[in-house]
C-alpha atoms as a PDB file:
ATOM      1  CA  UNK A   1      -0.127 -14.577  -5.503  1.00  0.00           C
ATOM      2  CA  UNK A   2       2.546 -17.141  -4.529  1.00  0.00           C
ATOM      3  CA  UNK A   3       4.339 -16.858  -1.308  1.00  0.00           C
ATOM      4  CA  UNK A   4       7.915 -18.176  -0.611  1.00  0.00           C
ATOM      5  CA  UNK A   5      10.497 -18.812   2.346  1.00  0.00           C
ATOM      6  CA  UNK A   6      12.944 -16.076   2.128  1.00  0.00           C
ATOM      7  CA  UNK A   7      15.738 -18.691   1.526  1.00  0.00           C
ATOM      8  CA  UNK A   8      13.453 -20.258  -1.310  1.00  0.00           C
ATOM      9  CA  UNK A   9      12.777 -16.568  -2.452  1.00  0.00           C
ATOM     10  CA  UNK A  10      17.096 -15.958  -2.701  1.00  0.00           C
ATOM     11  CA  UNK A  11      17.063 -19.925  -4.459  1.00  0.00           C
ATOM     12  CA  UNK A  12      14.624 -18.186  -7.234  1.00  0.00           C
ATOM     13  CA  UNK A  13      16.923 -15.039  -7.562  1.00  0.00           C
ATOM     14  CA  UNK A  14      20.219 -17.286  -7.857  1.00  0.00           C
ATOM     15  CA  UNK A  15      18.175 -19.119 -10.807  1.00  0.00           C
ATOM     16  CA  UNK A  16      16.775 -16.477 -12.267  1.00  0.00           C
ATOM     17  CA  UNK A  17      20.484 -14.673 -12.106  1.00  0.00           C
ATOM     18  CA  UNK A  18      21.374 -17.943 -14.721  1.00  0.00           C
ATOM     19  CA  UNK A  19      18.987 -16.608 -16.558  1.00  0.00           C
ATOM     20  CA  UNK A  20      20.476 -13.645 -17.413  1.00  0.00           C
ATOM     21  CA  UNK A  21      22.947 -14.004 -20.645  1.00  0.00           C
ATOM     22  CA  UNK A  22      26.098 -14.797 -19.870  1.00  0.00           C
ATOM     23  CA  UNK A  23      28.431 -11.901 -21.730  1.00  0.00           C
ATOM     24  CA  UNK A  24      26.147  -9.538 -19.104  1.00  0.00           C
ATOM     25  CA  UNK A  25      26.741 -11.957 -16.062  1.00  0.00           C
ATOM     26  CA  UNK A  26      30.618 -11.662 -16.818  1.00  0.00           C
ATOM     27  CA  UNK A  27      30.993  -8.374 -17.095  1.00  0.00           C
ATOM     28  CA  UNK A  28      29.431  -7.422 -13.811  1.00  0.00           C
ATOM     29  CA  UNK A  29      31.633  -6.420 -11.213  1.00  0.00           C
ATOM     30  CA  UNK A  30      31.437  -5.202  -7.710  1.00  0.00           C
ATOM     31  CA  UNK A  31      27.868  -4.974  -7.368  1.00  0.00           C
ATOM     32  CA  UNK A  32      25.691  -6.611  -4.652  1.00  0.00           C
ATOM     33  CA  UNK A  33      22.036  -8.289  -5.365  1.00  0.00           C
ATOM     34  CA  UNK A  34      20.075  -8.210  -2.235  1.00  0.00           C
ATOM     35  CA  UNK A  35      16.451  -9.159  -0.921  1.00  0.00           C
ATOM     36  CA  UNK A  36      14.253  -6.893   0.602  1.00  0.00           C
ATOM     37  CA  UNK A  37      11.141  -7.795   1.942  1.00  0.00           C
ATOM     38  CA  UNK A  38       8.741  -4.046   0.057  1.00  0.00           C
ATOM     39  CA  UNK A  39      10.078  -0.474  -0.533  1.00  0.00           C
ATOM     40  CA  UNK A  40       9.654   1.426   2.675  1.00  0.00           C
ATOM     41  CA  UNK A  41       7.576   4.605   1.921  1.00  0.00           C
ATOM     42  CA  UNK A  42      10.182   7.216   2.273  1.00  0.00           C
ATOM     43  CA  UNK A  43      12.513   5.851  -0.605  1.00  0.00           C
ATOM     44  CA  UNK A  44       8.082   5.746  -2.555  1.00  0.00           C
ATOM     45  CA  UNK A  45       7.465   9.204  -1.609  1.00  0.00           C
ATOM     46  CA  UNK A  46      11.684  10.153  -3.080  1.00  0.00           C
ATOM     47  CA  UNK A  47      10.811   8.220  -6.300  1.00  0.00           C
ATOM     48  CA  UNK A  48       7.351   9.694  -6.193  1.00  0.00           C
ATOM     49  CA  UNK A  49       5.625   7.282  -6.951  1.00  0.00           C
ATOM     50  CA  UNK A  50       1.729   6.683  -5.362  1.00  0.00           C
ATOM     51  CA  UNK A  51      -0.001   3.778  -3.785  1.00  0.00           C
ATOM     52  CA  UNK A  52      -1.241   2.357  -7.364  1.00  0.00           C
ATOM     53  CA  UNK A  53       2.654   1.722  -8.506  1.00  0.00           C
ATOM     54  CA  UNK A  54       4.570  -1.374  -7.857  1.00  0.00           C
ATOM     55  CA  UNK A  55       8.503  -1.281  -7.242  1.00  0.00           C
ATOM     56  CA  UNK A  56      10.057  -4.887  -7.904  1.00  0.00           C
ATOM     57  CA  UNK A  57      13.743  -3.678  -7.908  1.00  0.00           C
ATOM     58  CA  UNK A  58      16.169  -0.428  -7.612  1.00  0.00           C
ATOM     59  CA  UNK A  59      19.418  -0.314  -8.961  1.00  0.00           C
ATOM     60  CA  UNK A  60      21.461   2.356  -7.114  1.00  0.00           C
ATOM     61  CA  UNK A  61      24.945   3.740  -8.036  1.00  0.00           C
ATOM     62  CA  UNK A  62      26.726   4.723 -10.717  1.00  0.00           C
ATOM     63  CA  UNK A  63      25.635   3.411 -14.362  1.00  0.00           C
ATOM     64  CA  UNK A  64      29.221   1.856 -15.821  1.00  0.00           C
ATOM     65  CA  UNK A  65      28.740   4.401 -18.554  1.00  0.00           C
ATOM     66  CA  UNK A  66      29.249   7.470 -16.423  1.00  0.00           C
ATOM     67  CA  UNK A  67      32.564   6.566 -14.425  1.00  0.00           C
ATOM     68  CA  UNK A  68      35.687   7.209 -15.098  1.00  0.00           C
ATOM     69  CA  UNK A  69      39.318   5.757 -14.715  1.00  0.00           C
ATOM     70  CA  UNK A  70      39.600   8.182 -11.647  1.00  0.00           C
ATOM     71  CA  UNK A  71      36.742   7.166  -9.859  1.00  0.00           C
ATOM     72  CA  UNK A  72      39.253   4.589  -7.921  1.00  0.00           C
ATOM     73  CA  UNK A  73      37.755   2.675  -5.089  1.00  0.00           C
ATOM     74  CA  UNK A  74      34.015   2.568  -4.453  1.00  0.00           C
ATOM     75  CA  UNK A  75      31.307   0.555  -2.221  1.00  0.00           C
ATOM     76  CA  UNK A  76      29.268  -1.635  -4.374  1.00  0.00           C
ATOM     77  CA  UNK A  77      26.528  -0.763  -6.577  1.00  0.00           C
ATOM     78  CA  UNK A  78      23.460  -2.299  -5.290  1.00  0.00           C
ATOM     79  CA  UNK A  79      20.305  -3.975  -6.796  1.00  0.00           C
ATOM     80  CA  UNK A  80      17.014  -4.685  -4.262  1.00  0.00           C
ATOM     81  CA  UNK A  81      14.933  -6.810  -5.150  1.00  0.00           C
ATOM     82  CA  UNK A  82      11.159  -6.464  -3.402  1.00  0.00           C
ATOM     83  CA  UNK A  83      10.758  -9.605  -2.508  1.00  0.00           C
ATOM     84  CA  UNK A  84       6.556  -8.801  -1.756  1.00  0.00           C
ATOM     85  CA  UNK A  85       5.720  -6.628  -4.617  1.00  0.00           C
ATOM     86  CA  UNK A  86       6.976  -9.381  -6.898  1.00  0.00           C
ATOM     87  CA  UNK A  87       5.505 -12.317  -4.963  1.00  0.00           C
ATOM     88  CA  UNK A  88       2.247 -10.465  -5.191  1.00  0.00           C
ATOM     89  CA  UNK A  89       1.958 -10.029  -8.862  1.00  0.00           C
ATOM     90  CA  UNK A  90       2.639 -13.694  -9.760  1.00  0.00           C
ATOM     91  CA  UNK A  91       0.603 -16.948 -10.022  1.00  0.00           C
ATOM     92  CA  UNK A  92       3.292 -19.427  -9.056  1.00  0.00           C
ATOM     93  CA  UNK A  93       7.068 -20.093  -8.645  1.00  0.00           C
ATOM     94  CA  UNK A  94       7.696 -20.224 -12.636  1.00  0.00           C
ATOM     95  CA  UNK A  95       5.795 -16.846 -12.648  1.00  0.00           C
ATOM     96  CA  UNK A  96       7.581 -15.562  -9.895  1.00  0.00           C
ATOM     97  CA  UNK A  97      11.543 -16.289 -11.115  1.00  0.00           C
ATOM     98  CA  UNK A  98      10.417 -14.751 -14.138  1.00  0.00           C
ATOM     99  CA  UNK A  99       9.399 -11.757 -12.506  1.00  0.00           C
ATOM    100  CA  UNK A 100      12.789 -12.008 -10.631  1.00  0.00           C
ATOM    101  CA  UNK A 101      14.624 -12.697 -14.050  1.00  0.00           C
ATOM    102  CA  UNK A 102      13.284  -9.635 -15.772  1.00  0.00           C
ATOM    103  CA  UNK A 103      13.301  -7.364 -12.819  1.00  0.00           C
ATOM    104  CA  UNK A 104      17.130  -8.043 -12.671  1.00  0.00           C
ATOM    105  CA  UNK A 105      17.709  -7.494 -16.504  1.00  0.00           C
ATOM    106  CA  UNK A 106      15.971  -4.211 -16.021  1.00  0.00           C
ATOM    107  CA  UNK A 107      17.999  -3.201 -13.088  1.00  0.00           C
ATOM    108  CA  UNK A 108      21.036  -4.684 -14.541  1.00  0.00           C
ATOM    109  CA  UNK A 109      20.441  -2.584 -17.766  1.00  0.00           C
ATOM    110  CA  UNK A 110      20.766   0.456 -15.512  1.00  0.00           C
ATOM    111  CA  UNK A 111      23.949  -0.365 -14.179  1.00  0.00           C
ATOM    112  CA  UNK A 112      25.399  -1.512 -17.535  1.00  0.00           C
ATOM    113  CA  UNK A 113      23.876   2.475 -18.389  1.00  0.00           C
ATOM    114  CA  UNK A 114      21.797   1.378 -21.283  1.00  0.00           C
ATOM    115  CA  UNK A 115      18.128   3.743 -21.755  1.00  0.00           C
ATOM    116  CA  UNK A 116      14.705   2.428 -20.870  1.00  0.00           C
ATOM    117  CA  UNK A 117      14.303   1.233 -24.957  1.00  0.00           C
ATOM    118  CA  UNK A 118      17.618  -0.186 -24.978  1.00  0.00           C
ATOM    119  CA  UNK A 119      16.785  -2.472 -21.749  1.00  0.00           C
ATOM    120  CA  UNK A 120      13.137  -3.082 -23.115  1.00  0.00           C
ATOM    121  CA  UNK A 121      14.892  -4.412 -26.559  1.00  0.00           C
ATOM    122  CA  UNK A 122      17.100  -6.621 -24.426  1.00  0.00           C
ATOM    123  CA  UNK A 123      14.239  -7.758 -22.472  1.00  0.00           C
ATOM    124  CA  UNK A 124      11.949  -8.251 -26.190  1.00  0.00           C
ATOM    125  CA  UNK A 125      14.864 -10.236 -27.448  1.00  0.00           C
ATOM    126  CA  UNK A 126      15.705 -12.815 -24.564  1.00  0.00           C
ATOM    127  CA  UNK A 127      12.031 -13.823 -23.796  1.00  0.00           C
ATOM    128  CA  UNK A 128      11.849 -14.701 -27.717  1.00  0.00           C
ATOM    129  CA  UNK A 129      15.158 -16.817 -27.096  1.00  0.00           C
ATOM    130  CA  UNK A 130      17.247 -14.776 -28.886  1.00  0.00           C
ATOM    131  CA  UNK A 131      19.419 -13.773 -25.959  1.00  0.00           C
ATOM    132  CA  UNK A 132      21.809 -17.567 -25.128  1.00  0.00           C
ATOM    133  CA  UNK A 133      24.239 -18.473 -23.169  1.00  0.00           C
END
């Protein structure tokens, strides 16, 4: 387990959003990254999932592939990053941006509307340093 400052923790996710390849980074647009500290149990119980599963991150609004052109103005999609669920499961602060770095190519993969194999081949691909700048 490695525990962070909350401004350290939001250092790690601003590194870890480097990370992420570049042709993805550019064509996000109006969607926030923010830092929770855990899930609160309502929004556990609404995703059903039980006290054995983890939650890192949640992407919520709409996945790029479902607007359309008259879907006009609209608040920002969001991605939350748990902040303790991911400190818990790693050893140290390398450990821990990559568990940032992959959480938000995961979530970012949802907003981008791209299926659980597609994001999991992304994921494959830039951990073998395939994926560059």
């Amino acid at each position: 387990m490695t525990r962070v400052s909350r401004e350290r923790f939001e250092e790690l996710v601003e590194r870890a959003l480097h990370r992420i390849p570049r042709h993805f980074r550019e064509a996000m647009a109006n969607i926030a990254i923010v830092v929770e500290d855990e899930p609160d149990a309502m929004l556990l119980d609404e995703m059903d999932l039980g006290p054995d599963d983890t939650l890192y991150g949640l992407y919520q609004g709409t996945p790029l592939t479902t607007r359309s052109w008259a879907d006009g103005n609209r608040l920002p999609d969001r991605i939350t990053l748990y902040r303790w669920p991911l400190e818990e499961d790693s050893e140290d602060q390398e450990d821990l941006t990559v568990a940032i770095a992959e959480t938000l190519i995961h979530e970012i993969g949802h907003y981008f509307g791209l299926s659980e194999e597609e994001i999991e081949a992304i994921e494959a691909r830039f951990w073998r340093g395939e994926e560059h700048e």
